[in-house]
C-alpha atoms as a PDB file:
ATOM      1  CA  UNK A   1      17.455   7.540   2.054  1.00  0.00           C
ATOM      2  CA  UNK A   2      13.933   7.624   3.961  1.00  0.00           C
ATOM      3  CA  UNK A   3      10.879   6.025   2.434  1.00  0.00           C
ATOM      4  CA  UNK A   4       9.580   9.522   1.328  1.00  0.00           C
ATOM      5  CA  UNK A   5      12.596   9.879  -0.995  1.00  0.00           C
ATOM      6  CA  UNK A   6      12.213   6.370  -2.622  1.00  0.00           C
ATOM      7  CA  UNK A   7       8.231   7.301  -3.202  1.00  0.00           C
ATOM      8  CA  UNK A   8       9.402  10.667  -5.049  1.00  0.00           C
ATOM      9  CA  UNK A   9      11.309   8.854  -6.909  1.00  0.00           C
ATOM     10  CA  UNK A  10       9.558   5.452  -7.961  1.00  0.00           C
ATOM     11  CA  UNK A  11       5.896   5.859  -8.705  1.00  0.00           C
ATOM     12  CA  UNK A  12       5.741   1.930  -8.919  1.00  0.00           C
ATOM     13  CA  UNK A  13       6.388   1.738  -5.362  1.00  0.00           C
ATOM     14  CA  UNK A  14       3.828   4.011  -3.801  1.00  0.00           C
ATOM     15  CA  UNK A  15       1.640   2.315  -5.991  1.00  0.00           C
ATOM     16  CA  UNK A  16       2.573  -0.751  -4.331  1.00  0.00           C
ATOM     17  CA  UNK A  17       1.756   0.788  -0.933  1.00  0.00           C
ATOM     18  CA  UNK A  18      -1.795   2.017  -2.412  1.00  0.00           C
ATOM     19  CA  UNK A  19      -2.890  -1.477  -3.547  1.00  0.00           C
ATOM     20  CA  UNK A  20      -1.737  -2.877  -0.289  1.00  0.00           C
ATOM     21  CA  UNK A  21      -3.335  -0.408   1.794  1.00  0.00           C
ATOM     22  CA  UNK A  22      -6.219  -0.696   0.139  1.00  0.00           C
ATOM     23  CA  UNK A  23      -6.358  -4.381   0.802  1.00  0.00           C
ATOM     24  CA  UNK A  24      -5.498  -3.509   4.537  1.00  0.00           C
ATOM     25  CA  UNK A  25      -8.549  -1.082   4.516  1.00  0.00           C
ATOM     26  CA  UNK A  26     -11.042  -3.325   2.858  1.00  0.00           C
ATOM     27  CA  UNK A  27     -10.225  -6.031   6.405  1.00  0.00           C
ATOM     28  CA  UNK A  28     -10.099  -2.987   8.059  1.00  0.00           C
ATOM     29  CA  UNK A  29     -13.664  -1.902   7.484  1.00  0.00           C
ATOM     30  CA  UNK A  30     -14.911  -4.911   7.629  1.00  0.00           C
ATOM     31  CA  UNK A  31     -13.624  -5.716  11.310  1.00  0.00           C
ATOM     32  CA  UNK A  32     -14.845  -2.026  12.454  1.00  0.00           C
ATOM     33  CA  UNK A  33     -18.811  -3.244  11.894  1.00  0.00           C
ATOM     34  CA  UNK A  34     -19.544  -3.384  15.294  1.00  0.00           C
ATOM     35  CA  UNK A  35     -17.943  -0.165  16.372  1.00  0.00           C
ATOM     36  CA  UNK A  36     -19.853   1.307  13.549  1.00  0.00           C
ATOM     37  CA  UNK A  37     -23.366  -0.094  14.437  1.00  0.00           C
ATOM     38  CA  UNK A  38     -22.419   1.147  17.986  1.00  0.00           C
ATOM     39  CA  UNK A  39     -21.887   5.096  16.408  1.00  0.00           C
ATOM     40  CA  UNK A  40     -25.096   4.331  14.983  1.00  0.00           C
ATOM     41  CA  UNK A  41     -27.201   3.841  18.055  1.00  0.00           C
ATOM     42  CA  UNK A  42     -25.178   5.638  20.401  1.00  0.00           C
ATOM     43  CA  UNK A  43     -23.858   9.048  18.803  1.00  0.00           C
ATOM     44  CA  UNK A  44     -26.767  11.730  18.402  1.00  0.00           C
ATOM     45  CA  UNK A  45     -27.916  11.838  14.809  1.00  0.00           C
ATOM     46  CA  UNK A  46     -26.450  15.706  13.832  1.00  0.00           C
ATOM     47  CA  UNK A  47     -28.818  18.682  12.082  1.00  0.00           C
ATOM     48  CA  UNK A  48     -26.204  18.217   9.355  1.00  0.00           C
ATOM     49  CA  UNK A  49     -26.635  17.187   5.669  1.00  0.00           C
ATOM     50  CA  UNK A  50     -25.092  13.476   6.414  1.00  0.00           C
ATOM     51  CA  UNK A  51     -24.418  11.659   9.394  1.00  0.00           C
ATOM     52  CA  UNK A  52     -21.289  10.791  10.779  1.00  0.00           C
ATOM     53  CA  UNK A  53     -21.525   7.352   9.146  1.00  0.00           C
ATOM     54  CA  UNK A  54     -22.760   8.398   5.696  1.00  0.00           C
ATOM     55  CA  UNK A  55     -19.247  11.090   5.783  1.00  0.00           C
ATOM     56  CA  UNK A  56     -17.601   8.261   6.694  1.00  0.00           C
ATOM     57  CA  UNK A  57     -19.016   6.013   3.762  1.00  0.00           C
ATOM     58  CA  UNK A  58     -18.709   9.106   1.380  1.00  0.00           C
ATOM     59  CA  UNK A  59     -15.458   9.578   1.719  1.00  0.00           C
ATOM     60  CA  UNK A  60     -14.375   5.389   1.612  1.00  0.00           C
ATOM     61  CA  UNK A  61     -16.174   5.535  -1.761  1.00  0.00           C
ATOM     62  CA  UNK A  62     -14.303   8.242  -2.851  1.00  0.00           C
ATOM     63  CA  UNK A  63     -10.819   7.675  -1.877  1.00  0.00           C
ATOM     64  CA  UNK A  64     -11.144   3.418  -2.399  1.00  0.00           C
ATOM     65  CA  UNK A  65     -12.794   4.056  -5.599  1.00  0.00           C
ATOM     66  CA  UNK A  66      -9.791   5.762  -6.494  1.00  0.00           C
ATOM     67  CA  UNK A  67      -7.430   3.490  -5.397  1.00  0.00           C
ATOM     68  CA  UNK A  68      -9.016   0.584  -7.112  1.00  0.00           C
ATOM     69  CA  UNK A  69      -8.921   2.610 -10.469  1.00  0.00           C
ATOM     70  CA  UNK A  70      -5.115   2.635  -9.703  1.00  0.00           C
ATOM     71  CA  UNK A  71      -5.396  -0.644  -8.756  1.00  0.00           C
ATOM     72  CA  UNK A  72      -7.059  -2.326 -11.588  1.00  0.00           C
ATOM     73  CA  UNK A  73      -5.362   0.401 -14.309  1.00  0.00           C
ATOM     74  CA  UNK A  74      -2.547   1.856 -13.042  1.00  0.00           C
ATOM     75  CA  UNK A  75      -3.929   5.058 -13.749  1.00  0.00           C
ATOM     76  CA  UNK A  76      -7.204   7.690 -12.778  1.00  0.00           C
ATOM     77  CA  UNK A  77      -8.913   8.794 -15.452  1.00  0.00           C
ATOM     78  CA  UNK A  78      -9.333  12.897 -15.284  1.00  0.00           C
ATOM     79  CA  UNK A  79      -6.161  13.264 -13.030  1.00  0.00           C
ATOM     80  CA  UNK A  80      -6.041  16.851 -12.433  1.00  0.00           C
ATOM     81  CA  UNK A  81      -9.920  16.568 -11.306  1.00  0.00           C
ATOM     82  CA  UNK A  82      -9.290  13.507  -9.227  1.00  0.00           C
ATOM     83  CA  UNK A  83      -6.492  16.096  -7.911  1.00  0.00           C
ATOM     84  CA  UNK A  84      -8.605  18.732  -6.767  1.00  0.00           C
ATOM     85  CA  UNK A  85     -11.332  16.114  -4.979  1.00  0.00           C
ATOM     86  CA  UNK A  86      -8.435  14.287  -3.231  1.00  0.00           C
ATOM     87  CA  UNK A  87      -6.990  17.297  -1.828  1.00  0.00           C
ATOM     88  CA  UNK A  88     -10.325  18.839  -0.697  1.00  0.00           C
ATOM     89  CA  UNK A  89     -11.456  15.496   1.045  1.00  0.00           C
ATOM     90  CA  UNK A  90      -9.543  15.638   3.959  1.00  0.00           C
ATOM     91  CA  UNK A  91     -10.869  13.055   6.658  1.00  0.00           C
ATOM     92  CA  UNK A  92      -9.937  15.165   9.643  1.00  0.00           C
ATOM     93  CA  UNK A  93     -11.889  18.486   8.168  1.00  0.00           C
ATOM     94  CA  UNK A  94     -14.600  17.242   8.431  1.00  0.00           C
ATOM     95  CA  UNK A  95     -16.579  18.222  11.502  1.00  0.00           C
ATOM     96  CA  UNK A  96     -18.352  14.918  12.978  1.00  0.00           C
ATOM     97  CA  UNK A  97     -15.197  13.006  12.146  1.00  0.00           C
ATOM     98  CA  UNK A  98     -12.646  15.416  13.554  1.00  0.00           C
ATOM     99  CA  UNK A  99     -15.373  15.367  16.563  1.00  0.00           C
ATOM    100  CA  UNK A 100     -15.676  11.562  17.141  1.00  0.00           C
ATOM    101  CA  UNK A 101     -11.593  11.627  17.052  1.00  0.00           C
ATOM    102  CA  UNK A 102     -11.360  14.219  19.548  1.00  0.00           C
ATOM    103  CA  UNK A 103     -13.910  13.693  22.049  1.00  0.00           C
ATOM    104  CA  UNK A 104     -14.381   9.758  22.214  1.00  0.00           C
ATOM    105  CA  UNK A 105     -10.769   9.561  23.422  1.00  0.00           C
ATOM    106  CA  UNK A 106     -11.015   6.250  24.396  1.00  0.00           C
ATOM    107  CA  UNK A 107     -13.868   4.162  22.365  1.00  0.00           C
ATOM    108  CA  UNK A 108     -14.078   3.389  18.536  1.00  0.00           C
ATOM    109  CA  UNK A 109     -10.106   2.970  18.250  1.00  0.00           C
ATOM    110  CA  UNK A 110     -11.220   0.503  15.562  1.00  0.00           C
ATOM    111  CA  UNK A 111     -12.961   3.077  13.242  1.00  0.00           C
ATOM    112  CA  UNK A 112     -10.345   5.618  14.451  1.00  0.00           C
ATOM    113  CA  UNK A 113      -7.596   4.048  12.645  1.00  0.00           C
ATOM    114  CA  UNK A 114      -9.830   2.690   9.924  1.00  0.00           C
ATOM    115  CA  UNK A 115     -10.167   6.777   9.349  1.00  0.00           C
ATOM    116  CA  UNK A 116      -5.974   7.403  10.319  1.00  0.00           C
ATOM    117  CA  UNK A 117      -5.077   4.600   6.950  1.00  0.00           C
ATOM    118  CA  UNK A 118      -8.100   6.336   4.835  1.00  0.00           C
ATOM    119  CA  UNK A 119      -6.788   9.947   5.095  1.00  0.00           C
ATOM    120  CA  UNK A 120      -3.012   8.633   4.385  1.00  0.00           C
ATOM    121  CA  UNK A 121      -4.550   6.902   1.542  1.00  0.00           C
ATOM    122  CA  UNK A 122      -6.136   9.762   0.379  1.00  0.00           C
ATOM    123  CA  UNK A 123      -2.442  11.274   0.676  1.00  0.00           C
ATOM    124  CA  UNK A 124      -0.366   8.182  -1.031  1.00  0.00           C
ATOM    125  CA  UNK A 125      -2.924   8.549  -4.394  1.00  0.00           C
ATOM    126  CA  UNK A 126      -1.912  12.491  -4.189  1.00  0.00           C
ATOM    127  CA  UNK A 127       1.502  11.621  -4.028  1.00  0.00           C
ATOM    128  CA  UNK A 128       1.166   9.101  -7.174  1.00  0.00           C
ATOM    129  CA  UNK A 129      -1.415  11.174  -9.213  1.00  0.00           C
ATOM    130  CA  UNK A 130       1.242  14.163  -8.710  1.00  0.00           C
ATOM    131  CA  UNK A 131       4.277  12.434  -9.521  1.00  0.00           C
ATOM    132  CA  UNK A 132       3.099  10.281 -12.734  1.00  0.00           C
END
């Protein structure tokens, strides 16, 4: 039996992995500061709406918010809502994040996997919001 089939079929589990990973991500940001003050002097500022950093932040809020609401409750208020945000805020769609991942090959590796653990969080609270 893989660990996808015992997630299906114990919602208690995944949410297990959430509050973990959510823990991991929390030392996770917190030892990527450097990298990210780096992006912040280094990487051109974009004619976008929000920089690379503020997606980044936007999105932590989101998806962590959401996780600590499982977290602290067990549940998300508005599930079918939190649904439709969770599946439209994927990490790797957007452009200046699918851009630093792609063309810094080498540097950031911190913030890169930061970004790797945020998106499969994003996934693991789809999986338990889906399956509750």
């Amino acid at each position: 039996m893989t660990n996808t089939t015992l997630t299906n079929q114990n919602p208690e589990l995944t949410k297990n992995y959430i509050i973990q990973l959510l823990d991991k991500l929390t030392i996770d940001y917190q030892n990527s500061k450097s990298e990210r003050q780096a992006i912040a002097h280094q990487l051109p500022v974009s004619e976008t709406e929000f920089t690379l950093l503020e997606e980044i932040e936007l999105l932590t809020t989101d998806i962590r918010g959401y996780a600590s609401q499982i977290k602290a409750k067990g549940y998300i208020e508005n599930t079918q809502q939190a649904i439709e945000q969770l599946k439209q805020k994927r990490v790797f769609d957007v452009p200046s994040i699918s851009q630093l991942y792609l063309h810094n090959s080498h540097e950031y590796e911190n913030i890169k996997s930061y970004l790797r653990m945020l998106d499969y969080l994003r996934l693991l609270i789809l999986e338990y919001l889906t399956f509750q």
